[in-house]
ModelCIF file with pLDDT and N, C-alpha, C, O atoms, coordinates in Angstrom:
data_MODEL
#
_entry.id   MODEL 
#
_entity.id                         1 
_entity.type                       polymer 
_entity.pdbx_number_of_molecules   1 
#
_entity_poly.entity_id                      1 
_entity_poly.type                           'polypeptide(L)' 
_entity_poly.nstd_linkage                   no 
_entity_poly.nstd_monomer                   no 
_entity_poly.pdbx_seq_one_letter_code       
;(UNK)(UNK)(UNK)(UNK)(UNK)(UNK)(UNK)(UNK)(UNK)(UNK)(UNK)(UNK)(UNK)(UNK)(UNK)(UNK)
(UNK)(UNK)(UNK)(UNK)(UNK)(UNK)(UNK)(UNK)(UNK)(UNK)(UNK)(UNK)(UNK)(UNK)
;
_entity_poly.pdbx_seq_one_letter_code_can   XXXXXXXXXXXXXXXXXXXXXXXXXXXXXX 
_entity_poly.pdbx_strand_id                 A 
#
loop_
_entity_poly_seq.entity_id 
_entity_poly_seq.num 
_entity_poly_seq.mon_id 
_entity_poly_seq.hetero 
1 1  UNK n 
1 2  UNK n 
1 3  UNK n 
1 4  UNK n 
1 5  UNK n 
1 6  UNK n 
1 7  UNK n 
1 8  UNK n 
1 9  UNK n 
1 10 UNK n 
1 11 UNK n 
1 12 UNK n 
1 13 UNK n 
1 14 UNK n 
1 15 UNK n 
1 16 UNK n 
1 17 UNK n 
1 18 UNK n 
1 19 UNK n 
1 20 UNK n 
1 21 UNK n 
1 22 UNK n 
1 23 UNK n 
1 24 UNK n 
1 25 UNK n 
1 26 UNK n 
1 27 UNK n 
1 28 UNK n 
1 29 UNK n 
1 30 UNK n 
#
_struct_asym.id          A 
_struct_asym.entity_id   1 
#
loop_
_ma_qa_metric.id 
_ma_qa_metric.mode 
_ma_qa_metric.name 
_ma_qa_metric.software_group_id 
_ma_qa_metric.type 
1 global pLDDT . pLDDT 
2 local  pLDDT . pLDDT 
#
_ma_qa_metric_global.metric_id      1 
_ma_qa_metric_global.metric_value   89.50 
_ma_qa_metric_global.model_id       1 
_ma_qa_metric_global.ordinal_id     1 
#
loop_
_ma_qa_metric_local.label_asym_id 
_ma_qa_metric_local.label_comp_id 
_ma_qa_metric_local.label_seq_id 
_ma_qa_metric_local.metric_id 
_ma_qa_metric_local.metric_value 
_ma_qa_metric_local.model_id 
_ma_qa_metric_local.ordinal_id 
A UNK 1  2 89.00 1 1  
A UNK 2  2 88.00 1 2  
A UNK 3  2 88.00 1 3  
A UNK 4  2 88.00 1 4  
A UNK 5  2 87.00 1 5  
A UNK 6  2 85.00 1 6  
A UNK 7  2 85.00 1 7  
A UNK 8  2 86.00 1 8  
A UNK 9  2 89.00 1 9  
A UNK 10 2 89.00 1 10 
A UNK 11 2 88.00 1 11 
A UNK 12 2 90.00 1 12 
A UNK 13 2 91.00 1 13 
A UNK 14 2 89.00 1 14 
A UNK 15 2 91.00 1 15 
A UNK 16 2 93.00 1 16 
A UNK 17 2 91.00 1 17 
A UNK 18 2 91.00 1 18 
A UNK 19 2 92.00 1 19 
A UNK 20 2 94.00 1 20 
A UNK 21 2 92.00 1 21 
A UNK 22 2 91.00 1 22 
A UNK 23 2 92.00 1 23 
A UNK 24 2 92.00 1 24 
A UNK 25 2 90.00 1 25 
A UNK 26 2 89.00 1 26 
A UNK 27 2 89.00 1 27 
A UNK 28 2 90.00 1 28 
A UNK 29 2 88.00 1 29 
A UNK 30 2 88.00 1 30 
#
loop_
_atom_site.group_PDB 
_atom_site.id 
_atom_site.type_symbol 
_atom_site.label_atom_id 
_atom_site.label_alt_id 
_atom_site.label_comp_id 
_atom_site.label_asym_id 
_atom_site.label_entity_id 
_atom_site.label_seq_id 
_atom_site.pdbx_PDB_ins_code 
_atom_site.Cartn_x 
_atom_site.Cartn_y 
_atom_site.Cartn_z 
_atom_site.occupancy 
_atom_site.B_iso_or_equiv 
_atom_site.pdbx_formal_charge 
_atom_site.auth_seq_id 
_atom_site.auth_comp_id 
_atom_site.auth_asym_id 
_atom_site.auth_atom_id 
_atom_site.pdbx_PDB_model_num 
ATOM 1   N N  . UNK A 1 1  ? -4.839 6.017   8.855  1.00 89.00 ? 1  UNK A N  1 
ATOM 2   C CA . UNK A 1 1  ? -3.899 6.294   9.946  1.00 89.00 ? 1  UNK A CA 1 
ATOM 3   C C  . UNK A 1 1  ? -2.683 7.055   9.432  1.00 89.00 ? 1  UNK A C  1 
ATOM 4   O O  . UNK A 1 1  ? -2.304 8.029   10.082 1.00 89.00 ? 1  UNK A O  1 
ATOM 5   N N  . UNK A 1 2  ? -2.088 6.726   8.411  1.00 88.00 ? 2  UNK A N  1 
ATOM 6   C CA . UNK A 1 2  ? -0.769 7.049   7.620  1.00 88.00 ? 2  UNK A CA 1 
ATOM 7   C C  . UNK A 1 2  ? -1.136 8.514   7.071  1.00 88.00 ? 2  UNK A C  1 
ATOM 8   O O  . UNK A 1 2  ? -0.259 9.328   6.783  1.00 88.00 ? 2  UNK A O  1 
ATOM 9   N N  . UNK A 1 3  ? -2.513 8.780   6.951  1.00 88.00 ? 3  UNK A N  1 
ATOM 10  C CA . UNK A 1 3  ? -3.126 10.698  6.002  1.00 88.00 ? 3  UNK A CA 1 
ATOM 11  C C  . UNK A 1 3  ? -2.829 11.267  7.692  1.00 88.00 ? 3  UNK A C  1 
ATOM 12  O O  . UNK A 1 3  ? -2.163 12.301  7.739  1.00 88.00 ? 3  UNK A O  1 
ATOM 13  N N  . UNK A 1 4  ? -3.174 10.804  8.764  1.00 88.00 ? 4  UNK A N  1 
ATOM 14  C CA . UNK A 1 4  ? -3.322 11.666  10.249 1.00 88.00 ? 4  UNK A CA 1 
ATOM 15  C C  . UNK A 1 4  ? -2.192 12.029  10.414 1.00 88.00 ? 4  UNK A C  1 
ATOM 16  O O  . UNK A 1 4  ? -1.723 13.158  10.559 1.00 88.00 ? 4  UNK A O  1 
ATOM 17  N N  . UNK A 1 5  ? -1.755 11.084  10.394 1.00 87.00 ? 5  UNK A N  1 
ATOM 18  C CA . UNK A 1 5  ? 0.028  10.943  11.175 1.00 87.00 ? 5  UNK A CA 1 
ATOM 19  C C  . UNK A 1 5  ? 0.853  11.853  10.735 1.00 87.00 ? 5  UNK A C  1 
ATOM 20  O O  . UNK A 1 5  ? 1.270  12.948  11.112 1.00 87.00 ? 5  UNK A O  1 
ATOM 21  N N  . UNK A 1 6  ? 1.118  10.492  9.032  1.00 85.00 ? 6  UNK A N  1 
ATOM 22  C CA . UNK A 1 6  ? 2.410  11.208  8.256  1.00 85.00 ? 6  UNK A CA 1 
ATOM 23  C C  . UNK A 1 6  ? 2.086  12.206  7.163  1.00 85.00 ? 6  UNK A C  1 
ATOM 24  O O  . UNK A 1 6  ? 3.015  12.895  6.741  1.00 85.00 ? 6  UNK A O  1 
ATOM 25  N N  . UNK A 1 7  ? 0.959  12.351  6.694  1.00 85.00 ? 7  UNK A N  1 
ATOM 26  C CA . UNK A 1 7  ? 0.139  13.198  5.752  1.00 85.00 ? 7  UNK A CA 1 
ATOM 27  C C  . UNK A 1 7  ? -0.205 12.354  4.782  1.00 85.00 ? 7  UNK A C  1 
ATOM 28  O O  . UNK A 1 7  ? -0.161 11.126  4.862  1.00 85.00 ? 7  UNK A O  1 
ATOM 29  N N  . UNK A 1 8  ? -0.705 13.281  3.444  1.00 86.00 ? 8  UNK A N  1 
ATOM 30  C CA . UNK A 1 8  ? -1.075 12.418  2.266  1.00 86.00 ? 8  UNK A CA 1 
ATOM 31  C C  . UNK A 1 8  ? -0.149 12.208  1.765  1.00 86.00 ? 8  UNK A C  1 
ATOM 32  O O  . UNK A 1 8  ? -0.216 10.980  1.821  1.00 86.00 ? 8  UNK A O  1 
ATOM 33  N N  . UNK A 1 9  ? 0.805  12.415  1.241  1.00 89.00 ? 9  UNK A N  1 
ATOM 34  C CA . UNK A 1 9  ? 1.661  11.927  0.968  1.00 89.00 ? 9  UNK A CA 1 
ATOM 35  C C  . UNK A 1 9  ? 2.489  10.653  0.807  1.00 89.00 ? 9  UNK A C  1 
ATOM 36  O O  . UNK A 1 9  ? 2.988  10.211  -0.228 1.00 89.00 ? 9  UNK A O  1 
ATOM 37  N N  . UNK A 1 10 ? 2.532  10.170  2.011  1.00 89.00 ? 10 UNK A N  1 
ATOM 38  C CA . UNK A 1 10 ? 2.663  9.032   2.579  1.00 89.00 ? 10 UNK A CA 1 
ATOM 39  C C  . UNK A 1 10 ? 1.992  8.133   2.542  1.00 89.00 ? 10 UNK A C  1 
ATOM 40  O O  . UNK A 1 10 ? 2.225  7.067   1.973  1.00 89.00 ? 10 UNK A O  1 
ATOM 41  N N  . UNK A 1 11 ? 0.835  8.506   3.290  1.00 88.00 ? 11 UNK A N  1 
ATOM 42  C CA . UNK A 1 11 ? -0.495 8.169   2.957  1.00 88.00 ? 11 UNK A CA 1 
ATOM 43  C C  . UNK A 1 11 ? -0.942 7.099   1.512  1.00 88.00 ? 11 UNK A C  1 
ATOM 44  O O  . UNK A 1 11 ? -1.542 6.026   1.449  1.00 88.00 ? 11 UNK A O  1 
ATOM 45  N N  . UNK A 1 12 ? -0.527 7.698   0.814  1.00 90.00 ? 12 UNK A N  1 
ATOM 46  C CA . UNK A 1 12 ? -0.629 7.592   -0.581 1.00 90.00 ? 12 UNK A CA 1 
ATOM 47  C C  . UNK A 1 12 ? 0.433  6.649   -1.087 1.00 90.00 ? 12 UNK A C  1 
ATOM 48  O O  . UNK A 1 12 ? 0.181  5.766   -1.907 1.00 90.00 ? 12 UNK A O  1 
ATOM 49  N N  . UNK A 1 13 ? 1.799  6.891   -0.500 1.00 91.00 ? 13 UNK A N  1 
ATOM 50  C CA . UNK A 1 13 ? 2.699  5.590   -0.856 1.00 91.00 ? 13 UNK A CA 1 
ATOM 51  C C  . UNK A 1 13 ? 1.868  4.498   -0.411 1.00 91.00 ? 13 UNK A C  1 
ATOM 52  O O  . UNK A 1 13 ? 1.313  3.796   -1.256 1.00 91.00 ? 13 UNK A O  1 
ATOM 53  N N  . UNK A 1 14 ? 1.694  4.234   1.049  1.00 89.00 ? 14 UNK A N  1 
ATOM 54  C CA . UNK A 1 14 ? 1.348  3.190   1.769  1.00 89.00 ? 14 UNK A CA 1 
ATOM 55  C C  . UNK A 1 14 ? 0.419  2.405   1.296  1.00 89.00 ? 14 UNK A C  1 
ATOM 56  O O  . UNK A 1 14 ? 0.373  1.183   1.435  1.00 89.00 ? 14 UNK A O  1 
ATOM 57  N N  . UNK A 1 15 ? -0.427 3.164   0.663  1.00 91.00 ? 15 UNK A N  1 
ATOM 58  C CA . UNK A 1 15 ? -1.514 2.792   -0.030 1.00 91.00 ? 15 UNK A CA 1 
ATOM 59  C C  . UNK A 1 15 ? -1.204 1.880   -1.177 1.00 91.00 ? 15 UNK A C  1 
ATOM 60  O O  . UNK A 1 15 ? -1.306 0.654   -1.213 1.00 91.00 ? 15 UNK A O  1 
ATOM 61  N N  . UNK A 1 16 ? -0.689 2.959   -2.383 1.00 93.00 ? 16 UNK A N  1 
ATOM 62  C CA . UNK A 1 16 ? 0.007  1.825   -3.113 1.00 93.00 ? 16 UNK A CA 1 
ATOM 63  C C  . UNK A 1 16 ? 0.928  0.699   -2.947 1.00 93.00 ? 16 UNK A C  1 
ATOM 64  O O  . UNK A 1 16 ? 0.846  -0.356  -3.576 1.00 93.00 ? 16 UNK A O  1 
ATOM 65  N N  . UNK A 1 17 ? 1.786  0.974   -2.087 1.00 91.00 ? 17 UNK A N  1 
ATOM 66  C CA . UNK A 1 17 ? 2.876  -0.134  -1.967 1.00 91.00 ? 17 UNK A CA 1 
ATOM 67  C C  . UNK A 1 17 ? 1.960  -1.811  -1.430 1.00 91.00 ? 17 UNK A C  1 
ATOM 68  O O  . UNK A 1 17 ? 2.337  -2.964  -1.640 1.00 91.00 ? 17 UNK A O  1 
ATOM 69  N N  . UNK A 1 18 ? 0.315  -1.177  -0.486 1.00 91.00 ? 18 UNK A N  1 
ATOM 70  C CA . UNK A 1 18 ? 0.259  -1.988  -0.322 1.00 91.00 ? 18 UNK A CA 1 
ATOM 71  C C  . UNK A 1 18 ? -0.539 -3.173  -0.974 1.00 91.00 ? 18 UNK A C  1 
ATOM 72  O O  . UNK A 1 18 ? -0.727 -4.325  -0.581 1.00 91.00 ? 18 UNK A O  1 
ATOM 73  N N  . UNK A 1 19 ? -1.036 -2.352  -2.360 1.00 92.00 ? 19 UNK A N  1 
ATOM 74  C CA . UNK A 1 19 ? -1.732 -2.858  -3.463 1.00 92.00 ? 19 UNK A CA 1 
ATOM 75  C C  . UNK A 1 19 ? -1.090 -3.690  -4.342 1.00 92.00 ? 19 UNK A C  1 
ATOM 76  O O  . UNK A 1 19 ? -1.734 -4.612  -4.843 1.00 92.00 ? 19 UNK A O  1 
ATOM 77  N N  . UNK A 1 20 ? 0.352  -3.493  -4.688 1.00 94.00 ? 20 UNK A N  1 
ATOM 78  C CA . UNK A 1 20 ? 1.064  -3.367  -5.116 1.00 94.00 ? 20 UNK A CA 1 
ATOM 79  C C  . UNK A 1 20 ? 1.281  -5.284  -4.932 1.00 94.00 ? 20 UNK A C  1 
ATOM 80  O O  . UNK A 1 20 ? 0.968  -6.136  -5.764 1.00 94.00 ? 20 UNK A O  1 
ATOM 81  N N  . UNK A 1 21 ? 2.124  -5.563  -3.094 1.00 92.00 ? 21 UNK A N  1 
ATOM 82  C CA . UNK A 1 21 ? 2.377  -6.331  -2.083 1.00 92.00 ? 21 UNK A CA 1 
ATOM 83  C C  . UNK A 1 21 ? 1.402  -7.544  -2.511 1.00 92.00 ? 21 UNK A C  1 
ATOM 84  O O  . UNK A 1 21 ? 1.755  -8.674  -2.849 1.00 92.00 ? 21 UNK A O  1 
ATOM 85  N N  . UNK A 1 22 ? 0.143  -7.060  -2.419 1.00 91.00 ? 22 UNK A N  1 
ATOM 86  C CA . UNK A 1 22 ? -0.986 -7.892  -2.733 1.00 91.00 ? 22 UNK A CA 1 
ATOM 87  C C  . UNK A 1 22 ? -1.344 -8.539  -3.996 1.00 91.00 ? 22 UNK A C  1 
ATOM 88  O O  . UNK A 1 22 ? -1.979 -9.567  -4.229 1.00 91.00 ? 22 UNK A O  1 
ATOM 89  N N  . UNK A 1 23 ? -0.607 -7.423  -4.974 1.00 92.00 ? 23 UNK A N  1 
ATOM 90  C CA . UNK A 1 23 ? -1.238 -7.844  -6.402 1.00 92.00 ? 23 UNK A CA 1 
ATOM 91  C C  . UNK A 1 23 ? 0.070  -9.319  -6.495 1.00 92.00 ? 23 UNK A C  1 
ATOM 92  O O  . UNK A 1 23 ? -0.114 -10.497 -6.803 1.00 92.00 ? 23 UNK A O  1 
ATOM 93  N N  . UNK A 1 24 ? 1.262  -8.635  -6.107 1.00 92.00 ? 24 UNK A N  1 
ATOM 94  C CA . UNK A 1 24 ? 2.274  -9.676  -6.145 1.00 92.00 ? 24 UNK A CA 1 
ATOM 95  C C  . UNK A 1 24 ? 2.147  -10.766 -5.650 1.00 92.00 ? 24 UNK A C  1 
ATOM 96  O O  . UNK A 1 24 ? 2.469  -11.676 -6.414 1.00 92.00 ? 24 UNK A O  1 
ATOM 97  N N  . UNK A 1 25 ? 1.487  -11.352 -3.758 1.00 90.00 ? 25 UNK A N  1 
ATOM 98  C CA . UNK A 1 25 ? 1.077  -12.418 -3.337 1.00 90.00 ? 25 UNK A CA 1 
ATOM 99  C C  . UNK A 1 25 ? -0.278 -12.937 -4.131 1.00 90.00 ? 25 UNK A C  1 
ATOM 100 O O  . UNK A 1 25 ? -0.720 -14.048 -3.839 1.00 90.00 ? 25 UNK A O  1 
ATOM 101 N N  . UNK A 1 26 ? -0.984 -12.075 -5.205 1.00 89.00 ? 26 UNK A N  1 
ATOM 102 C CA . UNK A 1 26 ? -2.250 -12.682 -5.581 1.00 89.00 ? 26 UNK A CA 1 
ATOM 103 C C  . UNK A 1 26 ? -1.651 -13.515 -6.819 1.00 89.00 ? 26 UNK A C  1 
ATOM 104 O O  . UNK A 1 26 ? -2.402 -14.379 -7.270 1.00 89.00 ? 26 UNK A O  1 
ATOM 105 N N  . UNK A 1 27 ? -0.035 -13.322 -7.597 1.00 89.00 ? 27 UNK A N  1 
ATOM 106 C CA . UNK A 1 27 ? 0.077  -13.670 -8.570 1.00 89.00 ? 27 UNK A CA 1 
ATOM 107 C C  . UNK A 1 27 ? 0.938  -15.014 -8.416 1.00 89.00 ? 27 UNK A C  1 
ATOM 108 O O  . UNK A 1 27 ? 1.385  -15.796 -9.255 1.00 89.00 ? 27 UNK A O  1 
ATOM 109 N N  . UNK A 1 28 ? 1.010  -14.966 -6.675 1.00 90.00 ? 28 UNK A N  1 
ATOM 110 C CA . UNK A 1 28 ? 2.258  -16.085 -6.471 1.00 90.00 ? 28 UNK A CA 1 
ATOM 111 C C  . UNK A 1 28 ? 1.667  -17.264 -6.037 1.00 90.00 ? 28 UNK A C  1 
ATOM 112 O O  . UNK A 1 28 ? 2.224  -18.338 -6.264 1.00 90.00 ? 28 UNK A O  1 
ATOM 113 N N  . UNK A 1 29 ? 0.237  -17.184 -5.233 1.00 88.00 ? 29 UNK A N  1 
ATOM 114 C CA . UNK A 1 29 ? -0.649 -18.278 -4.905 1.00 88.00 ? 29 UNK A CA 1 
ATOM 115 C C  . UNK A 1 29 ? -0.657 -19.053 -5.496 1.00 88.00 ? 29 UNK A C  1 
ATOM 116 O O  . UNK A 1 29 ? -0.262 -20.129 -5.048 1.00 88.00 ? 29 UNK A O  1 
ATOM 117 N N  . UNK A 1 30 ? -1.198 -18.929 -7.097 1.00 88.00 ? 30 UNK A N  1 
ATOM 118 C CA . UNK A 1 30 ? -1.533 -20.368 -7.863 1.00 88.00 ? 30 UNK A CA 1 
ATOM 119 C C  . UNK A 1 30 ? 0.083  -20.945 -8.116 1.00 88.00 ? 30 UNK A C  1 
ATOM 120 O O  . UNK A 1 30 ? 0.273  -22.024 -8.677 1.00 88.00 ? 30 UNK A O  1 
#
């Protein structure tokens, strides 16, 4: 949705930031 919209660019933050978000809640669970 974020490559249509806002381009790759963006795209590409969103992406990471949201890997990122995840890796952090995957490290906070245990």
């Amino acid at each position: 949705v974020s490559q249509l919209i806002e381009g790759g660019r963006k795209a590409t933050d969103r992406l990471v930031t949201g890997v990122v978000v995840g890796a952090f809640l995957l490290a906070l669970l245990p």
